[in-house]
PDB file of N, CA and C in Angstrom:
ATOM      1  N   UNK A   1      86.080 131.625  17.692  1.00  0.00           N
ATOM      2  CA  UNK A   1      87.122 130.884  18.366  1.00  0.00           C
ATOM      3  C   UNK A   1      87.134 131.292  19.839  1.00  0.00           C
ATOM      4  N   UNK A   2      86.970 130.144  21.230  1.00  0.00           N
ATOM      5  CA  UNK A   2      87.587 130.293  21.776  1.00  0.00           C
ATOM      6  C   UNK A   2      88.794 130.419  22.677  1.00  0.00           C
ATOM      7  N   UNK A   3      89.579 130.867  23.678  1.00  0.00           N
ATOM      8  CA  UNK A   3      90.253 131.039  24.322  1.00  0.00           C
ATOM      9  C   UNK A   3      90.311 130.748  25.445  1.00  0.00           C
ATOM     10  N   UNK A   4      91.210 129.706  26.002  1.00  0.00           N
ATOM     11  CA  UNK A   4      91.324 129.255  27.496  1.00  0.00           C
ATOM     12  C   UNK A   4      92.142 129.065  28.322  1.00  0.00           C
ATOM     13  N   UNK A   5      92.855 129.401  29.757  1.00  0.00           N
ATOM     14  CA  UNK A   5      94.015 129.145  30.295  1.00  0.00           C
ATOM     15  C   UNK A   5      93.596 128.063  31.337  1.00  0.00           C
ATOM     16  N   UNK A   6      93.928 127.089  30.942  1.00  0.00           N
ATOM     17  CA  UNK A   6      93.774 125.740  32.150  1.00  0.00           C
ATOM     18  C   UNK A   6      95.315 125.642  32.553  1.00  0.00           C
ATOM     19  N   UNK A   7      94.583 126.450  33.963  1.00  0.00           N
ATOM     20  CA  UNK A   7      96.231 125.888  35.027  1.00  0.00           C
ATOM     21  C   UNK A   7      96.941 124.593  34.875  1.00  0.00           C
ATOM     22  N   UNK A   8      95.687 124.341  35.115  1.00  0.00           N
ATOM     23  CA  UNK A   8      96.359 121.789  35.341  1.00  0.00           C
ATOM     24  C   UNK A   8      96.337 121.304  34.099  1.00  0.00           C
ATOM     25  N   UNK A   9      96.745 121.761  32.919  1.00  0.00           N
ATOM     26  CA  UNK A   9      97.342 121.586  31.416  1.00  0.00           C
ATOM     27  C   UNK A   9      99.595 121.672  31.770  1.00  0.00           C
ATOM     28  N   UNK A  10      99.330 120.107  32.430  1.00  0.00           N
ATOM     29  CA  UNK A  10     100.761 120.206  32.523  1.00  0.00           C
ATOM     30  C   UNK A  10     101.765 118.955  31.589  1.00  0.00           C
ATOM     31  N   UNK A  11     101.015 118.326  30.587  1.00  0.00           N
ATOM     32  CA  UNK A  11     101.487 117.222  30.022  1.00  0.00           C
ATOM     33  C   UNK A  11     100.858 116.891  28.092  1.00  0.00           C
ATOM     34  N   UNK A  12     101.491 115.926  27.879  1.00  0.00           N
ATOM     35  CA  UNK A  12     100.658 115.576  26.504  1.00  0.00           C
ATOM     36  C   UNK A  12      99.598 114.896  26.739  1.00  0.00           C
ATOM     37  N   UNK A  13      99.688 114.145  27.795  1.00  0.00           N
ATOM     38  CA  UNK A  13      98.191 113.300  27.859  1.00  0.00           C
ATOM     39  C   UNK A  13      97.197 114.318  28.424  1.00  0.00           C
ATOM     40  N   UNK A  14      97.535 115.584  29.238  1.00  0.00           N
ATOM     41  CA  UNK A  14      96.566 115.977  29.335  1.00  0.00           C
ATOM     42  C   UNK A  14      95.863 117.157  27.826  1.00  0.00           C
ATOM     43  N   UNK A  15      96.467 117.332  27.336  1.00  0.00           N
ATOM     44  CA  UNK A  15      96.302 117.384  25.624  1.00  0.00           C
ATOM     45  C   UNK A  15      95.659 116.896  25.207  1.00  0.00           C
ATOM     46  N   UNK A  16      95.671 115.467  25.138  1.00  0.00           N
ATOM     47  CA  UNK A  16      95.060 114.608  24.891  1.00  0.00           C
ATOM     48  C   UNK A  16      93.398 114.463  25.735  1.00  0.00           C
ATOM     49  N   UNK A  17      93.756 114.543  26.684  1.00  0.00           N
ATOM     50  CA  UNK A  17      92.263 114.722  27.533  1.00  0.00           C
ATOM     51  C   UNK A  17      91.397 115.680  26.820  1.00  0.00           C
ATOM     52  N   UNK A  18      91.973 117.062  26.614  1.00  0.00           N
ATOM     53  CA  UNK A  18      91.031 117.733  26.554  1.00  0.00           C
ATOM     54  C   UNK A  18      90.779 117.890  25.096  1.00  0.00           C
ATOM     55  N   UNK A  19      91.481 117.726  24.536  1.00  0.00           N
ATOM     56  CA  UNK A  19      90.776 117.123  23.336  1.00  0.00           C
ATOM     57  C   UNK A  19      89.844 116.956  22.690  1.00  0.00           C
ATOM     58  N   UNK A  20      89.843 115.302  23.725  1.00  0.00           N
ATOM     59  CA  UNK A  20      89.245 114.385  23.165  1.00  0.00           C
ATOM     60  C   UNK A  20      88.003 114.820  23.981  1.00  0.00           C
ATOM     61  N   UNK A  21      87.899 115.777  25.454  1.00  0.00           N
ATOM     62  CA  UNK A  21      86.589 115.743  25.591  1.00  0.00           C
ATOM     63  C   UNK A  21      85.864 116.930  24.808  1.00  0.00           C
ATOM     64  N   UNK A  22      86.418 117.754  23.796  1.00  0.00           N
ATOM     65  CA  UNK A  22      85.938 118.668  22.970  1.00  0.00           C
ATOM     66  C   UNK A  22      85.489 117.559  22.029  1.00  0.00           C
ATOM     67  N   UNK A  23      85.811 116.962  21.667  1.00  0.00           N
ATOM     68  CA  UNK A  23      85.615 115.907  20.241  1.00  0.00           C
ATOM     69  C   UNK A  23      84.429 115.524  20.265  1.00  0.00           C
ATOM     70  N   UNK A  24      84.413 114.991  21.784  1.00  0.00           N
ATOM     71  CA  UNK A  24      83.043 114.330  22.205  1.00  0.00           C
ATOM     72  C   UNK A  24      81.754 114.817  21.976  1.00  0.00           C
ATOM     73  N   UNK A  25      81.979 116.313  21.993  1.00  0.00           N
ATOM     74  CA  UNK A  25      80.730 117.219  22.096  1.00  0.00           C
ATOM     75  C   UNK A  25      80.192 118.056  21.019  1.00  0.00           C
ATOM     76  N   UNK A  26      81.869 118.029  20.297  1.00  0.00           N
ATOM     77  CA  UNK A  26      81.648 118.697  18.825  1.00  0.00           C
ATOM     78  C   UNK A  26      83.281 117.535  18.054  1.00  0.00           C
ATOM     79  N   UNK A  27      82.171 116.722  17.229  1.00  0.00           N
ATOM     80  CA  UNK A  27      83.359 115.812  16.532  1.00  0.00           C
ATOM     81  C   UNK A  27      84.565 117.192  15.167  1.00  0.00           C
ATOM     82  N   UNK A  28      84.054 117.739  14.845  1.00  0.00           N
ATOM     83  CA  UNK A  28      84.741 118.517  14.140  1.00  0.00           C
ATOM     84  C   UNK A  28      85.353 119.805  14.837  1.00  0.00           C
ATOM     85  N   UNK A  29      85.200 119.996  15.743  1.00  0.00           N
ATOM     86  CA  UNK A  29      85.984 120.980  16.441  1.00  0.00           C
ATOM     87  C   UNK A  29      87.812 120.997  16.111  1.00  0.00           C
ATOM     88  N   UNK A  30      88.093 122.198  16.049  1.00  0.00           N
ATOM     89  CA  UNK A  30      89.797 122.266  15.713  1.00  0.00           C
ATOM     90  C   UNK A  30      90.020 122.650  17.568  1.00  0.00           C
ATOM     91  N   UNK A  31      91.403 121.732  17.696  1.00  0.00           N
ATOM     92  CA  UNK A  31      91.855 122.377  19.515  1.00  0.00           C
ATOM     93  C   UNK A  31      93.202 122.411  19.253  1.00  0.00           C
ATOM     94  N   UNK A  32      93.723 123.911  19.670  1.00  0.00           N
ATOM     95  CA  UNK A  32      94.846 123.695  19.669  1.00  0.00           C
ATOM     96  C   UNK A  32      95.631 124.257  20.977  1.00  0.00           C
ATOM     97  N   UNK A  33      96.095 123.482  21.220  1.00  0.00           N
ATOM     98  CA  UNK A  33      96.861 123.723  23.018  1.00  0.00           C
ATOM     99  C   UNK A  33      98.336 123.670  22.611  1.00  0.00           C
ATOM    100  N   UNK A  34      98.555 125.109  23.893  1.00  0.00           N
ATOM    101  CA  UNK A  34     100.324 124.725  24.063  1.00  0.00           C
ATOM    102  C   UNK A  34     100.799 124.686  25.122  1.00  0.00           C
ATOM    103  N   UNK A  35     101.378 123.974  25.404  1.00  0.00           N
ATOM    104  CA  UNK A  35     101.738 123.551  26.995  1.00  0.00           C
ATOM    105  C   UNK A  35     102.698 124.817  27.669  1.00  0.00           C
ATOM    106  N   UNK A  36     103.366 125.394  27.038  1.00  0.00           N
ATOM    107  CA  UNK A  36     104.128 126.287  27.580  1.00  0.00           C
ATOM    108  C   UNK A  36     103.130 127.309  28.184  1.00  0.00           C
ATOM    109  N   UNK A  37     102.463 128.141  27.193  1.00  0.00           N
ATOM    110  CA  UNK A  37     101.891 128.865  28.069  1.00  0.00           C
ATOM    111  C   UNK A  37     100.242 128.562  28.677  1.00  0.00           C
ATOM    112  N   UNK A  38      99.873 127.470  28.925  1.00  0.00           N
ATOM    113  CA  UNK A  38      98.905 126.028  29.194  1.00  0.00           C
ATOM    114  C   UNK A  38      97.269 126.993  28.745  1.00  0.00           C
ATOM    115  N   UNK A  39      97.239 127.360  27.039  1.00  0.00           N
ATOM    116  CA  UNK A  39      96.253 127.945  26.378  1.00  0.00           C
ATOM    117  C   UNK A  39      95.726 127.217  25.550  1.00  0.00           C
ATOM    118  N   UNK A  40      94.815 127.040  25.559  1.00  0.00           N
ATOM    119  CA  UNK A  40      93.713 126.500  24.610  1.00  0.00           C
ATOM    120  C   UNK A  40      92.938 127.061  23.768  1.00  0.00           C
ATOM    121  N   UNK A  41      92.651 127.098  22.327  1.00  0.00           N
ATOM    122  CA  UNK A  41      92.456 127.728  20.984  1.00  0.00           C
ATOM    123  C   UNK A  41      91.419 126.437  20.535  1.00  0.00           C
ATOM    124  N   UNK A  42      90.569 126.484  20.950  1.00  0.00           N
ATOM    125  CA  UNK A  42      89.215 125.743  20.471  1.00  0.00           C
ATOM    126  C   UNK A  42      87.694 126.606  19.255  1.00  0.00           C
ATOM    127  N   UNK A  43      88.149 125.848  18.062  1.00  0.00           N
ATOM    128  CA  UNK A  43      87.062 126.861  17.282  1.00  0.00           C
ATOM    129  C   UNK A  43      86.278 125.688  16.808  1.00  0.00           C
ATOM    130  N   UNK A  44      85.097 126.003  17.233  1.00  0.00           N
ATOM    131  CA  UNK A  44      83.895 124.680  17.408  1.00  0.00           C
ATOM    132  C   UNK A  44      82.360 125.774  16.994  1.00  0.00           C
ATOM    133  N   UNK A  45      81.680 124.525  16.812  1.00  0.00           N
ATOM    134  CA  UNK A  45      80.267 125.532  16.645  1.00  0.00           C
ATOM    135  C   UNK A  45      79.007 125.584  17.429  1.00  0.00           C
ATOM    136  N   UNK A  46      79.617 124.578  19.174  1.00  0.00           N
ATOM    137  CA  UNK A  46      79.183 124.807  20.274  1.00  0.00           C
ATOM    138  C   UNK A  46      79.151 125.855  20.988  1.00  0.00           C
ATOM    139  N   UNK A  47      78.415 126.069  21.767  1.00  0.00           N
ATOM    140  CA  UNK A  47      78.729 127.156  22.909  1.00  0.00           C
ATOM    141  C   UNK A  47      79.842 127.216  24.109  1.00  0.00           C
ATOM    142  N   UNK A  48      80.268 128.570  24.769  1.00  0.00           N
ATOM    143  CA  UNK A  48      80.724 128.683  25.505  1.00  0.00           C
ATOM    144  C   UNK A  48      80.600 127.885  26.413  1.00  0.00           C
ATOM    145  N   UNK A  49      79.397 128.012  27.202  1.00  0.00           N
ATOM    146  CA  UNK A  49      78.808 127.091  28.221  1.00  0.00           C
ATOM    147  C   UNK A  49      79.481 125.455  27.828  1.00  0.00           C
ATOM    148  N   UNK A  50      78.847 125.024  27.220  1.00  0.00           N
ATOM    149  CA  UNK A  50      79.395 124.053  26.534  1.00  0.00           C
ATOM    150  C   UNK A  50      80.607 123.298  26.454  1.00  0.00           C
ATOM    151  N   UNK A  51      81.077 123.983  26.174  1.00  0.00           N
ATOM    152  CA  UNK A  51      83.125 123.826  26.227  1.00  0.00           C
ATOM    153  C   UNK A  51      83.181 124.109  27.809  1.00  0.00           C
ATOM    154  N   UNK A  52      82.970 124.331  28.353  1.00  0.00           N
ATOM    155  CA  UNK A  52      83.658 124.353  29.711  1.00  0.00           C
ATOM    156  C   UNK A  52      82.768 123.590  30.330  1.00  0.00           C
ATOM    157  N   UNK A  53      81.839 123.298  30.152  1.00  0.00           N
ATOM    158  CA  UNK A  53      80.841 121.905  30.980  1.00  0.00           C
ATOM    159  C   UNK A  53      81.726 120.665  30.431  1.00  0.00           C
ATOM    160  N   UNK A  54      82.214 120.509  29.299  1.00  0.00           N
ATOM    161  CA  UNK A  54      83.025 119.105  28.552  1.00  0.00           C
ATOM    162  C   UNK A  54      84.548 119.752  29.226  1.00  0.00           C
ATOM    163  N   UNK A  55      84.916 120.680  29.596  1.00  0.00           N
ATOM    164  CA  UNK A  55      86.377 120.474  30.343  1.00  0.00           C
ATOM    165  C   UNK A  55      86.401 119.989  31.953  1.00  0.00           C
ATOM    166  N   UNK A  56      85.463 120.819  32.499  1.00  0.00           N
ATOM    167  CA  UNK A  56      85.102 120.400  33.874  1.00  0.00           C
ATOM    168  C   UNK A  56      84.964 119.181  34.068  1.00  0.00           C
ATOM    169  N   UNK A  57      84.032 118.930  33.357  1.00  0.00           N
ATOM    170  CA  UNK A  57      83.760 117.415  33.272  1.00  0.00           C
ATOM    171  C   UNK A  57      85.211 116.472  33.225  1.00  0.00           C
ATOM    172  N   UNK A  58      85.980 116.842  32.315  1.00  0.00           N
ATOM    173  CA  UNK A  58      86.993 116.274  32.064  1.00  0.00           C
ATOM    174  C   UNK A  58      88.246 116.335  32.946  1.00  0.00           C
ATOM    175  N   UNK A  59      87.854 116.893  34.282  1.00  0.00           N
ATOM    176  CA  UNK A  59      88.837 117.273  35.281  1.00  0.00           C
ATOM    177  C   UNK A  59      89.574 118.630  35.130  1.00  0.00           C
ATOM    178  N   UNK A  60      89.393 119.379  34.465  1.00  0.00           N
ATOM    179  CA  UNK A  60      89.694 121.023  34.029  1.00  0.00           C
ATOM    180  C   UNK A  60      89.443 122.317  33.891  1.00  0.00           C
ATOM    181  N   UNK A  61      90.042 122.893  34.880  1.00  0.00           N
ATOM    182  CA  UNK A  61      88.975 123.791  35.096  1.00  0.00           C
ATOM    183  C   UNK A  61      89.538 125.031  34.047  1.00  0.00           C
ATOM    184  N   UNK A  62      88.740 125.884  32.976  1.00  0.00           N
ATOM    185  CA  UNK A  62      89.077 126.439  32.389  1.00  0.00           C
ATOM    186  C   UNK A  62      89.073 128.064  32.799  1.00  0.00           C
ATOM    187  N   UNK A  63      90.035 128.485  32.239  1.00  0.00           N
ATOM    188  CA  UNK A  63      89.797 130.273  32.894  1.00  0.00           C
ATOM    189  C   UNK A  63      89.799 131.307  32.160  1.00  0.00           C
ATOM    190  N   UNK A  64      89.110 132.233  31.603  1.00  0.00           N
ATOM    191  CA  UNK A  64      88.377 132.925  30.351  1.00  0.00           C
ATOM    192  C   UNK A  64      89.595 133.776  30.144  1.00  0.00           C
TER     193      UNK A  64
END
């Protein structure tokens, strides 16, 4: 599992963004985000690299 603090995680749609750009890259991936403290709980069977090339991409910059 990883772990992520995306500053600009300030809404549900952006929830939704990132998501859906994990989905994209790994359709079975579990994501679970909470806006309060704007963390991301992604357990996928991609790589590191990976997940943060599909957030960037997605306008997000993730922070380890």
């Amino acid at each position: 599992m990883f772990t992520f603090h995306i500053p600009k995680m300030s809404c549900g749609g952006c929830v939704n963004s990132i998501k859906n750009a994990i989905k994209k890259v790994d359709d079975e991936a579990n994501v679970e985000a909470d806006l309060t403290t704007r963390i991301v709980k992604i357990e996928t069977a991609i790589s590191e690299v990976e997940i943060v090339k599909a957030l960037t991409d997605a306008g997000y910059q993730p922070m380890l």
